[in-house]
N, C-alpha and C. Protein backbone atom coordinates (compact mmCIF):
# COMPACT_ATOMS: atom_id res chain seq x y z
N UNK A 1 -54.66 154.32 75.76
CA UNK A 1 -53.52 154.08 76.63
C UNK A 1 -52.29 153.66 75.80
N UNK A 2 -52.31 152.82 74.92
CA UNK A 2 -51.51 152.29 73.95
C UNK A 2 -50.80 153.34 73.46
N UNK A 3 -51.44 154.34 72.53
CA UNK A 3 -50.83 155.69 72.44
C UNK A 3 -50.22 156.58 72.82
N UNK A 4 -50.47 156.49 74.07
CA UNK A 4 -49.77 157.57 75.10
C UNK A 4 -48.40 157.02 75.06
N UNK A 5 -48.70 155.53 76.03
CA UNK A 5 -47.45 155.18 75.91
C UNK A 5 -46.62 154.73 74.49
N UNK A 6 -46.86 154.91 73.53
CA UNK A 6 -46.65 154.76 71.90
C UNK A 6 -45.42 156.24 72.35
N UNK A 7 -46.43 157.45 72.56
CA UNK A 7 -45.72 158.89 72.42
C UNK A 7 -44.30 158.89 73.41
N UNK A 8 -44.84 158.59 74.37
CA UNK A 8 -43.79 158.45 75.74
C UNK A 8 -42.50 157.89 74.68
N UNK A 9 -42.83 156.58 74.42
CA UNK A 9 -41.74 156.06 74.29
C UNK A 9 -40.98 156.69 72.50
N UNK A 10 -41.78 156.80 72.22
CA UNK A 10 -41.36 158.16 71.06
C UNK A 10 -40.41 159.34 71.19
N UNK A 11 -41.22 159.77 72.26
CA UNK A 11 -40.53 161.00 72.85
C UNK A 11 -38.93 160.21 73.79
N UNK A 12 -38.87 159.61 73.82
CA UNK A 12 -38.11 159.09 74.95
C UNK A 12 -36.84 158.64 74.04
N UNK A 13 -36.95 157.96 72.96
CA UNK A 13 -35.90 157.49 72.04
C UNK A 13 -35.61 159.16 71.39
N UNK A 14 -36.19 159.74 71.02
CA UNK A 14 -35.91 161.02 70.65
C UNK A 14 -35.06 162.24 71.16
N UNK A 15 -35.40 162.22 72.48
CA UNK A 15 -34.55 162.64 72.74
C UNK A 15 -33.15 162.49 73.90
N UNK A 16 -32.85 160.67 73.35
CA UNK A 16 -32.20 159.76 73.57
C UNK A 16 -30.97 160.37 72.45
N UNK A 17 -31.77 160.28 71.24
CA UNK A 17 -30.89 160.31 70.14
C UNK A 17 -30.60 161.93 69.95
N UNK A 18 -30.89 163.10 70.42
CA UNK A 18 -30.98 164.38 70.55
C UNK A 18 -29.29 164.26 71.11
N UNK A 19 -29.27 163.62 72.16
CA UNK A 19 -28.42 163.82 72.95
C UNK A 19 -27.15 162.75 72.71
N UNK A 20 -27.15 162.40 71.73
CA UNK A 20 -26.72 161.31 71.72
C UNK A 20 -25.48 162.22 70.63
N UNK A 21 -26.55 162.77 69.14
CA UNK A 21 -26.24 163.91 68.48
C UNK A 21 -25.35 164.65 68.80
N UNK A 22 -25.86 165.47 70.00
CA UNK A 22 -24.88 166.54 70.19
C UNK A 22 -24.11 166.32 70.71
N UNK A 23 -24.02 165.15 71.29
CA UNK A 23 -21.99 164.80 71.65
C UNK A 23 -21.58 164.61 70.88
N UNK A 24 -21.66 164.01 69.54
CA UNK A 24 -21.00 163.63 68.40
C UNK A 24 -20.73 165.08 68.17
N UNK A 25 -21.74 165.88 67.57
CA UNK A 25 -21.36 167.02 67.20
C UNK A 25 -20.26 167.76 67.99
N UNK A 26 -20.46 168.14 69.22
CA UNK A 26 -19.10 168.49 69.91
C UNK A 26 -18.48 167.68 69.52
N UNK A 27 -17.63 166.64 70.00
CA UNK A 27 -16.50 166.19 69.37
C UNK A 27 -16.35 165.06 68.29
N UNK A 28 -16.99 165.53 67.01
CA UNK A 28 -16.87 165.18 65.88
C UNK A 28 -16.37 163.46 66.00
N UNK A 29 -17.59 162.96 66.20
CA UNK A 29 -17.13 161.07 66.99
C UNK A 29 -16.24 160.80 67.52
N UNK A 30 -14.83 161.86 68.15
CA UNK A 30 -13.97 161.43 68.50
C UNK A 30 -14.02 160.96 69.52
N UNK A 31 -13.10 160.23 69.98
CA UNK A 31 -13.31 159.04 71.33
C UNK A 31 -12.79 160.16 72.66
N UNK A 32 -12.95 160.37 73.43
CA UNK A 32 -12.23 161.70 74.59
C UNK A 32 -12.00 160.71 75.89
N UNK A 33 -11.13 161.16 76.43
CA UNK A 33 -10.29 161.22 77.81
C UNK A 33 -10.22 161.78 78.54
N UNK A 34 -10.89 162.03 79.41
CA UNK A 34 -10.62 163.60 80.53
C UNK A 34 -9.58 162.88 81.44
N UNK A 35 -8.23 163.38 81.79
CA UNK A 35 -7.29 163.08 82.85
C UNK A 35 -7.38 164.19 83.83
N UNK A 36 -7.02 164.13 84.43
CA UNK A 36 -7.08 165.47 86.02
C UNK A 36 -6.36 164.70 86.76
N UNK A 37 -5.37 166.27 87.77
CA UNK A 37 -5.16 166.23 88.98
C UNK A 37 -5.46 166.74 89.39
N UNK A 38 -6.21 166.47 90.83
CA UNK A 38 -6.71 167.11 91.92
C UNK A 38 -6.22 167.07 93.07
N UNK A 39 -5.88 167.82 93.58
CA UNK A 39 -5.58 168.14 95.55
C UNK A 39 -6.76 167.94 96.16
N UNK A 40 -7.33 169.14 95.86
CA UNK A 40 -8.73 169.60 96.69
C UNK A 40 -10.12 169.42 96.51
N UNK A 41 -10.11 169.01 94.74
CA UNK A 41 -11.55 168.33 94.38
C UNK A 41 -12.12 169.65 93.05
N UNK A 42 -11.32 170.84 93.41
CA UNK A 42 -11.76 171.63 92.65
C UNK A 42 -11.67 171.09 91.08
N UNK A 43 -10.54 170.71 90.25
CA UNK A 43 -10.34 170.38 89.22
C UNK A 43 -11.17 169.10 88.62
N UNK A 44 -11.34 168.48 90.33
CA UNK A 44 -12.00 166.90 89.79
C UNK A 44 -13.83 167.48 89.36
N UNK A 45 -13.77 168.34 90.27
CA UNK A 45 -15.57 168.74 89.66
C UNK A 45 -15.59 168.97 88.44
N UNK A 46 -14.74 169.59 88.13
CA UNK A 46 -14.57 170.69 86.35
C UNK A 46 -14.36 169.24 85.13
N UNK A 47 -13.66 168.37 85.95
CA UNK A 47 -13.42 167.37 85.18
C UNK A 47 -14.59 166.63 84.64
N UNK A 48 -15.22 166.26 85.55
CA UNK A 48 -16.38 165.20 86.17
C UNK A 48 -17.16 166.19 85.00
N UNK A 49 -17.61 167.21 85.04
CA UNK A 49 -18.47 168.05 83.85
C UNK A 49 -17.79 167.98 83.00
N UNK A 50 -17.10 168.32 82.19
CA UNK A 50 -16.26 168.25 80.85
C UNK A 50 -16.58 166.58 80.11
N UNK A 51 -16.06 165.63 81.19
CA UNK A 51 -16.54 164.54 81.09
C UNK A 51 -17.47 164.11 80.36
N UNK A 52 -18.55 164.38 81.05
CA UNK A 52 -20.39 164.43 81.12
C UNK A 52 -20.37 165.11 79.40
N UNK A 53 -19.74 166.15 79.75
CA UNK A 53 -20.19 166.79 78.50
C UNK A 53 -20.16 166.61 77.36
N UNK A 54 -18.52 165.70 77.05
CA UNK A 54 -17.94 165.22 75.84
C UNK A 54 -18.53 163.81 75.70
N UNK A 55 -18.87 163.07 76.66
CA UNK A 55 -19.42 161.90 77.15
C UNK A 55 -17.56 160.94 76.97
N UNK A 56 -16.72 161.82 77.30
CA UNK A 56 -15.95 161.06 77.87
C UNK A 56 -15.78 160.10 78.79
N UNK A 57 -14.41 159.34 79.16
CA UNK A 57 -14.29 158.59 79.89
C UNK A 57 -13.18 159.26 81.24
N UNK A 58 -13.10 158.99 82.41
CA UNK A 58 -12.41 159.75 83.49
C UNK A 58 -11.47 158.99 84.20
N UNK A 59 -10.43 159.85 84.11
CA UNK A 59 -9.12 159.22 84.89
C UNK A 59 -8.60 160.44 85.55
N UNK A 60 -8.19 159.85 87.12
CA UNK A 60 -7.96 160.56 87.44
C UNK A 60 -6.04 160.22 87.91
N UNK A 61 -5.22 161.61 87.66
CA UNK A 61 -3.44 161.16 88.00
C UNK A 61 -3.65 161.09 88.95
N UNK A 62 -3.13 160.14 89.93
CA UNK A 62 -2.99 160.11 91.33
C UNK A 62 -1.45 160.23 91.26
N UNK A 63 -0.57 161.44 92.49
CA UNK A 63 0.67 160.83 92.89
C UNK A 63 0.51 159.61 93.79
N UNK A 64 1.56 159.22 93.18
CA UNK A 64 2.12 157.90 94.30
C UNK A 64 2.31 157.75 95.52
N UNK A 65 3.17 158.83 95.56
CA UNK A 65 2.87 160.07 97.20
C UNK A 65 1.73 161.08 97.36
N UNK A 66 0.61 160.51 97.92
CA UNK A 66 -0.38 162.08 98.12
C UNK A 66 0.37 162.93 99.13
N UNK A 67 -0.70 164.25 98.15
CA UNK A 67 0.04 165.43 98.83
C UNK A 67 -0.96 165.96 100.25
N UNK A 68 -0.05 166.23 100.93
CA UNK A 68 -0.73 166.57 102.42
C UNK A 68 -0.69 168.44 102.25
N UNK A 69 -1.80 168.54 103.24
CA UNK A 69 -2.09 170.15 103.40
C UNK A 69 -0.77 171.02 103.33
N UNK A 70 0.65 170.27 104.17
CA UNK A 70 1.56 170.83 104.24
C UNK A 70 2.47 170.85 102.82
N UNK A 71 2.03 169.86 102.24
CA UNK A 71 2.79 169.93 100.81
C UNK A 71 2.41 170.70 99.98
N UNK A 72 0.81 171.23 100.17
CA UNK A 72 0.67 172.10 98.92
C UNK A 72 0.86 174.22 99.68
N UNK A 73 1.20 174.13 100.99
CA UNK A 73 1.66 175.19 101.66
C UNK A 73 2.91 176.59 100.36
N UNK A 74 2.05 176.76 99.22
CA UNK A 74 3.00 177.62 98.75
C UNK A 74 3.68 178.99 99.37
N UNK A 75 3.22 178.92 100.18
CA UNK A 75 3.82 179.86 101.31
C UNK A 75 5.14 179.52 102.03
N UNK A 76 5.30 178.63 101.81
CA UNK A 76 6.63 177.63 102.55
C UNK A 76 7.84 177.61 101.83
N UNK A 77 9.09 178.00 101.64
CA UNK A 77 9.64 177.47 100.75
C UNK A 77 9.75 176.46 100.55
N UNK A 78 9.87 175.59 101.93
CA UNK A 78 10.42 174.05 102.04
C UNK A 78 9.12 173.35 101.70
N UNK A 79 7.98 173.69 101.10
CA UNK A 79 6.85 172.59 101.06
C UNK A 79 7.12 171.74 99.95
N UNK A 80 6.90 170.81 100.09
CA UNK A 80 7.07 169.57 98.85
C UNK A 80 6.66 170.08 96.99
N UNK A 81 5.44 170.63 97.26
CA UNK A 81 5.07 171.97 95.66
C UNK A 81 5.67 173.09 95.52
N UNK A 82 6.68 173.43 96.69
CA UNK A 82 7.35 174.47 96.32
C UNK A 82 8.70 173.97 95.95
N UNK A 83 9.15 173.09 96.53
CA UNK A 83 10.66 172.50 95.50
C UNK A 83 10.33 172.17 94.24
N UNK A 84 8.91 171.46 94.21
CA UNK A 84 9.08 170.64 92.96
C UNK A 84 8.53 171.55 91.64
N UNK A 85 8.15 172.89 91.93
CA UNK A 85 7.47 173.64 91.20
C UNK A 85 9.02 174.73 90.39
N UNK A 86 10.03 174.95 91.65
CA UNK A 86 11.24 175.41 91.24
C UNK A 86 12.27 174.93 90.84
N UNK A 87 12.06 173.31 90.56
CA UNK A 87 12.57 172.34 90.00
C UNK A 87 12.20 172.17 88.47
N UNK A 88 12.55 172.65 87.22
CA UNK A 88 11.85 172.17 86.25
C UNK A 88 11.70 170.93 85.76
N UNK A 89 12.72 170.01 86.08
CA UNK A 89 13.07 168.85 86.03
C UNK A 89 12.28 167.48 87.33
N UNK A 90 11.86 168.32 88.16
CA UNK A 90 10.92 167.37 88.80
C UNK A 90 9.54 166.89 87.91
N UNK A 91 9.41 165.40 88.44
CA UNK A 91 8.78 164.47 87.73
C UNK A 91 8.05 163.58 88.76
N UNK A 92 7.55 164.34 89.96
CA UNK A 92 6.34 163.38 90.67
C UNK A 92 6.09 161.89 90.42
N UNK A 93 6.52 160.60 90.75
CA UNK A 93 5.71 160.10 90.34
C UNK A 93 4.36 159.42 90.39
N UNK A 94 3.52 158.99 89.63
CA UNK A 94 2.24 158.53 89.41
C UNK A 94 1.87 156.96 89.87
N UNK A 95 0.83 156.89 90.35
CA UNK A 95 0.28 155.73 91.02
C UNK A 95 -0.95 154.81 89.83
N UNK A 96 -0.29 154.06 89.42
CA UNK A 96 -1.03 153.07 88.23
C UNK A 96 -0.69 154.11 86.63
N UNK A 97 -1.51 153.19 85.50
CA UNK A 97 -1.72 153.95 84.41
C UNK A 97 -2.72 154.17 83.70
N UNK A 98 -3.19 154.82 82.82
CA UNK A 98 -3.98 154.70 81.85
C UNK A 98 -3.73 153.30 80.77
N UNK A 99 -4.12 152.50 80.84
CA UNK A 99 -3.63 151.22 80.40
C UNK A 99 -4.65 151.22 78.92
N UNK A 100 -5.42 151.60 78.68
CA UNK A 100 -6.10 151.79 77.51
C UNK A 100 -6.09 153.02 76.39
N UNK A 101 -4.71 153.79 76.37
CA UNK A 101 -4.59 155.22 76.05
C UNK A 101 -4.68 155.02 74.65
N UNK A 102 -4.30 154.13 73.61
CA UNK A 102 -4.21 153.87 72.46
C UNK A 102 -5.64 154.15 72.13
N UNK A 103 -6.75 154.04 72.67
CA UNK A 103 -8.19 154.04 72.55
C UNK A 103 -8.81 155.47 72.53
N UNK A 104 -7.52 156.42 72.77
CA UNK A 104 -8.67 158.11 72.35
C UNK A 104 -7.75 158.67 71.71
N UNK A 105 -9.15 159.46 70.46
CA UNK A 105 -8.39 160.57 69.92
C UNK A 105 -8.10 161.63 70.53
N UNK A 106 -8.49 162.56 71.50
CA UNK A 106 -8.67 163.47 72.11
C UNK A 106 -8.19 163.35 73.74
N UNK A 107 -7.69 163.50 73.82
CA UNK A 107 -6.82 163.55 75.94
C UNK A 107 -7.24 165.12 76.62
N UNK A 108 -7.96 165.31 76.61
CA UNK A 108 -8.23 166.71 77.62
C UNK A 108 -7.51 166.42 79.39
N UNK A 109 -6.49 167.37 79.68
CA UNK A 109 -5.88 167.07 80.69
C UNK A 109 -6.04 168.33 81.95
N UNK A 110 -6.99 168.14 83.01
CA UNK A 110 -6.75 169.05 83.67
C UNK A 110 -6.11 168.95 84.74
N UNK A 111 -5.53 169.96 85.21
CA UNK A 111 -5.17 170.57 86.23
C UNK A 111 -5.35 172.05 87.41
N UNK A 112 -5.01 171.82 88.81
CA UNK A 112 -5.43 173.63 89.24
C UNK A 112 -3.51 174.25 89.26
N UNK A 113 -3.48 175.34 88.45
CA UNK A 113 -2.44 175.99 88.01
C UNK A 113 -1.57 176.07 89.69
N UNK A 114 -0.43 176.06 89.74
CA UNK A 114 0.28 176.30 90.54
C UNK A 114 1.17 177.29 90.19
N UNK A 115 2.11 178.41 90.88
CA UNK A 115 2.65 178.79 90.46
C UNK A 115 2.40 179.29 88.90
N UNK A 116 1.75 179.67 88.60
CA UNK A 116 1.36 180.63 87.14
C UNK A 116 1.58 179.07 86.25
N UNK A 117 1.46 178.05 86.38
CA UNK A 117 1.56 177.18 85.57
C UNK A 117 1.65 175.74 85.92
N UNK A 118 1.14 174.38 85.17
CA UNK A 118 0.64 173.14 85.75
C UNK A 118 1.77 173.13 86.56
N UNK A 119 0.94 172.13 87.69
CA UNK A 119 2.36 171.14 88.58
C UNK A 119 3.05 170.15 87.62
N UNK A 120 4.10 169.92 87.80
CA UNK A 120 5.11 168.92 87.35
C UNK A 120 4.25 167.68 87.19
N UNK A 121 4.16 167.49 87.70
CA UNK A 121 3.10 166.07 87.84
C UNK A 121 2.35 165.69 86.68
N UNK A 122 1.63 166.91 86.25
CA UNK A 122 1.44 166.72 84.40
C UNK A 122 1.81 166.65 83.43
N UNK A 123 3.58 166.89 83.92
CA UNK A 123 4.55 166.57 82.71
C UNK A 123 4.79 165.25 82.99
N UNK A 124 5.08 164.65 84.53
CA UNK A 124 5.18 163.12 84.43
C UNK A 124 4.07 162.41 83.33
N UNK A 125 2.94 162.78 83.65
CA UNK A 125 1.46 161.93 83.05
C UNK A 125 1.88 162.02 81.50
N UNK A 126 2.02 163.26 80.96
CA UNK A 126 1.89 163.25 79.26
C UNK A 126 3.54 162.91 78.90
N UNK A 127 4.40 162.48 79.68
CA UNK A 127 5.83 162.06 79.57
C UNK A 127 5.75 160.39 79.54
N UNK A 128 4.45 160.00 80.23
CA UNK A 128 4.60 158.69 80.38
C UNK A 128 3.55 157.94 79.00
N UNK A 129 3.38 158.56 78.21
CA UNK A 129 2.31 157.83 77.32
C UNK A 129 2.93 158.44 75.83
N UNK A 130 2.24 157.91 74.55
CA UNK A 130 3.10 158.05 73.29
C UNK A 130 1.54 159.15 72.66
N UNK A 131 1.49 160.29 72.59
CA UNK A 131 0.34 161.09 72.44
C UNK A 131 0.15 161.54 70.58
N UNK A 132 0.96 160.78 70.05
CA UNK A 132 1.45 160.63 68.84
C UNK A 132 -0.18 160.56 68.24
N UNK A 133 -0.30 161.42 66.75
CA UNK A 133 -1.58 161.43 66.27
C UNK A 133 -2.96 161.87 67.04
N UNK A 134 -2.67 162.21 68.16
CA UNK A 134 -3.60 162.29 69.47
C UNK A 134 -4.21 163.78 69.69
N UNK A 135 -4.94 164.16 70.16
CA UNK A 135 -5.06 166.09 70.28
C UNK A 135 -5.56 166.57 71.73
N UNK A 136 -4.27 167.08 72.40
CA UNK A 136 -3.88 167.00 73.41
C UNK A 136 -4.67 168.48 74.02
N UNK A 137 -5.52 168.45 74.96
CA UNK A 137 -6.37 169.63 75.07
C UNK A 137 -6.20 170.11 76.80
N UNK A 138 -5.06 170.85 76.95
CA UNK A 138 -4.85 171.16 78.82
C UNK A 138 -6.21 172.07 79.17
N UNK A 139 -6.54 171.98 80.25
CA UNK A 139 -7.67 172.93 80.73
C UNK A 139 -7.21 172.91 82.13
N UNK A 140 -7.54 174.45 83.46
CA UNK A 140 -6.96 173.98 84.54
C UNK A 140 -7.86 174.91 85.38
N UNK A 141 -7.72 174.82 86.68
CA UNK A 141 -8.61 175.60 87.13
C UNK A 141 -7.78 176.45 88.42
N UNK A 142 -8.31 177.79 88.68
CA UNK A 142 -7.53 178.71 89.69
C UNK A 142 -8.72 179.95 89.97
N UNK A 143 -8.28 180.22 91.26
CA UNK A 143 -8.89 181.07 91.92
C UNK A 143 -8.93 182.56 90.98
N UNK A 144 -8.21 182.72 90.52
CA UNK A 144 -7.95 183.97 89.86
C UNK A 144 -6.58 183.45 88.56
N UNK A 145 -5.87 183.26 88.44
CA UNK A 145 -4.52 183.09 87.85
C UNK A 145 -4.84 182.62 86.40
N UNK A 146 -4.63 182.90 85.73
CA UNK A 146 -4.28 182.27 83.82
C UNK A 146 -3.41 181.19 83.89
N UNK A 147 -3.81 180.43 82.60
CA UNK A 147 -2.74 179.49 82.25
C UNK A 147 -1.42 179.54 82.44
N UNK A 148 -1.00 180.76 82.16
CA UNK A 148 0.41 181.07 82.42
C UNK A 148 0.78 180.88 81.57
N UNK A 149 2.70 180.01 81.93
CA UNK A 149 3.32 179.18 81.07
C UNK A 149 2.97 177.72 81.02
N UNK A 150 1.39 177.82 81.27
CA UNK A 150 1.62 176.49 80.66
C UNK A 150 2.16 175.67 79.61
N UNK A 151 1.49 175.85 78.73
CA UNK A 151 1.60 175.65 77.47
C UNK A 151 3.59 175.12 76.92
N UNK A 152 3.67 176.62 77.59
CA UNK A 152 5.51 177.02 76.93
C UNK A 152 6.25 175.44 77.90
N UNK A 153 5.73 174.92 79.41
CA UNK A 153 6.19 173.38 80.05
C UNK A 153 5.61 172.61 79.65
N UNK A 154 4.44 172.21 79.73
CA UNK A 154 3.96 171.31 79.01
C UNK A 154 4.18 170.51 77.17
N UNK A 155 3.70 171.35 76.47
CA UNK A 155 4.20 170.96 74.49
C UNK A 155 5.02 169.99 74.91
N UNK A 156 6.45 170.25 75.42
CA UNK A 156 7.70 169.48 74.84
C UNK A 156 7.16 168.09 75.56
N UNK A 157 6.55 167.92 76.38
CA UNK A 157 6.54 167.01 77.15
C UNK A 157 5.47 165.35 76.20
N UNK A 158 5.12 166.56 74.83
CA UNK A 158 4.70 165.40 73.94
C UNK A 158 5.73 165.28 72.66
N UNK A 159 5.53 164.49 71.75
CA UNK A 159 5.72 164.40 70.53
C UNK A 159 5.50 165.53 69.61
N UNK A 160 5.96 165.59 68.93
CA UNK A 160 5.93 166.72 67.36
C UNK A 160 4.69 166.30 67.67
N UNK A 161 4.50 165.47 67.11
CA UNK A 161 3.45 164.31 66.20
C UNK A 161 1.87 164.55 66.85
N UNK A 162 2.33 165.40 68.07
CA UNK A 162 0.57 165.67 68.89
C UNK A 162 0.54 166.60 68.47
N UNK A 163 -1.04 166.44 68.06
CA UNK A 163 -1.72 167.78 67.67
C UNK A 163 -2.03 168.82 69.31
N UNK A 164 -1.26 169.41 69.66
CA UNK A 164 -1.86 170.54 70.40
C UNK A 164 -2.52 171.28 70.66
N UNK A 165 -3.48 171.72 71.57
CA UNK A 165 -4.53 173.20 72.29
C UNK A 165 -3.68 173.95 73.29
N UNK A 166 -4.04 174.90 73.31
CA UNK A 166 -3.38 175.83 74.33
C UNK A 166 -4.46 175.92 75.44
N UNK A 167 -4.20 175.70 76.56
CA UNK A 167 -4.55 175.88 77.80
C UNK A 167 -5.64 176.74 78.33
N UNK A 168 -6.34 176.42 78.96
CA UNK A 168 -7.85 177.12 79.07
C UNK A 168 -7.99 177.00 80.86
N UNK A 169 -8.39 178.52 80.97
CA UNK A 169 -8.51 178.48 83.06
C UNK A 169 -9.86 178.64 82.76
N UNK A 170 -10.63 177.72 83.95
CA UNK A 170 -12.45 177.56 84.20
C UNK A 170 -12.44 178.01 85.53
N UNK A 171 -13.43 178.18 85.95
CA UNK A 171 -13.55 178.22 87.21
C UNK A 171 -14.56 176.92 87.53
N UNK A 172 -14.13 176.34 88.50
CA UNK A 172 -14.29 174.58 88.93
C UNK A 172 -15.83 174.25 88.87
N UNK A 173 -16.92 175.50 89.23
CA UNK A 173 -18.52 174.77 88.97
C UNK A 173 -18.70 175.63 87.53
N UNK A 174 -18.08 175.92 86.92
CA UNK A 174 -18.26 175.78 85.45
C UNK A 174 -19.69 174.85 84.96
N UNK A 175 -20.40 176.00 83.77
CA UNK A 175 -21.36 175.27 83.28
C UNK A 175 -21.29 174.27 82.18
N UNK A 176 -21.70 173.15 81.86
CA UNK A 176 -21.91 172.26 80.85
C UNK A 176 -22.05 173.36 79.65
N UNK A 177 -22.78 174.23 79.67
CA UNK A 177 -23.12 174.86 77.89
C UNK A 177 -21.80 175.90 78.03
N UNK A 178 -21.06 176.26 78.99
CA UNK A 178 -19.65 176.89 78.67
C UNK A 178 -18.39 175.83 78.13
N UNK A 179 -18.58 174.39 79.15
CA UNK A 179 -17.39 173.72 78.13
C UNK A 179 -17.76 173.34 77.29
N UNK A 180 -19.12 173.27 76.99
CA UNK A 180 -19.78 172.56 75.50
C UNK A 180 -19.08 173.97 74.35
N UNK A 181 -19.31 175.31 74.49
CA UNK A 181 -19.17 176.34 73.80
C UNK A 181 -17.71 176.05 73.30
N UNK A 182 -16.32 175.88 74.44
CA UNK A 182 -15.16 176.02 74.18
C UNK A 182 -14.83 174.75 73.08
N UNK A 183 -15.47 173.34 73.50
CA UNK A 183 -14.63 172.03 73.14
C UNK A 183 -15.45 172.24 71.40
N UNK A 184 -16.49 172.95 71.44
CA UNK A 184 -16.71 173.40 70.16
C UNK A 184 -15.71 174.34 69.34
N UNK A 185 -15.13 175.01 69.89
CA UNK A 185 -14.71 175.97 69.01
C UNK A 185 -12.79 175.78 68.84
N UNK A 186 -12.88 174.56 69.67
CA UNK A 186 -11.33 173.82 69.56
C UNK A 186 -11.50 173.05 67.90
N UNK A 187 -12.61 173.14 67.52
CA UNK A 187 -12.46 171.91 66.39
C UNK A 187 -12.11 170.84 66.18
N UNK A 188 -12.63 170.38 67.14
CA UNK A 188 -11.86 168.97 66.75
C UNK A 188 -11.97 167.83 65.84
């Protein structure tokens, strides 16, 4: 009996430390951040895995103002995401902060693409923090649509000084061994 449970618990630290491994290995000990905005929950699932995967930590942007069914109406001109999306200069703002940001190397930021490219709202988030030395990784999620311009709104919205990724579309139940594949081949 002693033995068995000898193996159990053998087996059990083993592949404790298996797993322990291959997060390091994905992101090379770096410390990770998953940020997201979500409307609908789609982005927060994709997040919530990415998370898991990097063995990050999760924050999620809240506006200050949530958005109601009628605000995200891109069909509308007058909907609240449709001014603020034809606004380049709109800046949503955000409800609390990341108060511990100095603490990751790595910020993976998602979003679900609006208009061929993030909502404004993610330029408030990476406008409000110093991403300096940091490696800033957008990921977003859409029914069909590409990154777009992300990338081309977003950059300025950091420092020289951030190391940058270019923008990656998932689809929201995305598998663990697909973002494990990508956050591998970002190098980080």
């Amino acid at each position: 009996m002693k033995k068995i449970l000898l193996a159990l618990c053998l087996l059990t630290i083993s592949v404790a430390a298996t797993c322990q491994t291959k997060t390091e290995n994905v992101m090379n000990n770096k410390k990770a951040l998953v940020a997201y905005f979500s409307c609908t929950g789609n982005t927060r699932q994709l997040a919530k895995t990415l998370a898991e995967t990097v063995n990050g930590d999760l924050y999620e942007i809240t506006p200050e103002q949530p958005y109601t069914e009628a605000d995200l109406n891109w069909q509308d001109k007058t909907s609240r995401s449709t001014i603020e999306m034809n606004n380049k200069a709109s800046r949503p703002a955000i409800k609390g902060k990341c108060e511990n940001m100095k603490n990751y190397d790595v910020v993976f930021v998602g979003f679900p693409i609006w208009w061929y490219q993030a909502p404004t709202i993610i330029n408030t988030f990476l406008e409000s923090y110093d991403f300096s030395g940091k490696i800033v990784v957008p990921f977003c999620t859409s029914g069909s649509s590409a990154p777009g311009n992300t990338d081309k709104y977003l950059h300025p919205s950091c420092s020289k000084e951030t190391s940058w990724r270019p923008a990656k579309r998932f689809e929201p139940n995305a598998k663990a061994s697909a973002l494990e594949s990508w956050v591998k081949g970002l190098k980080l």
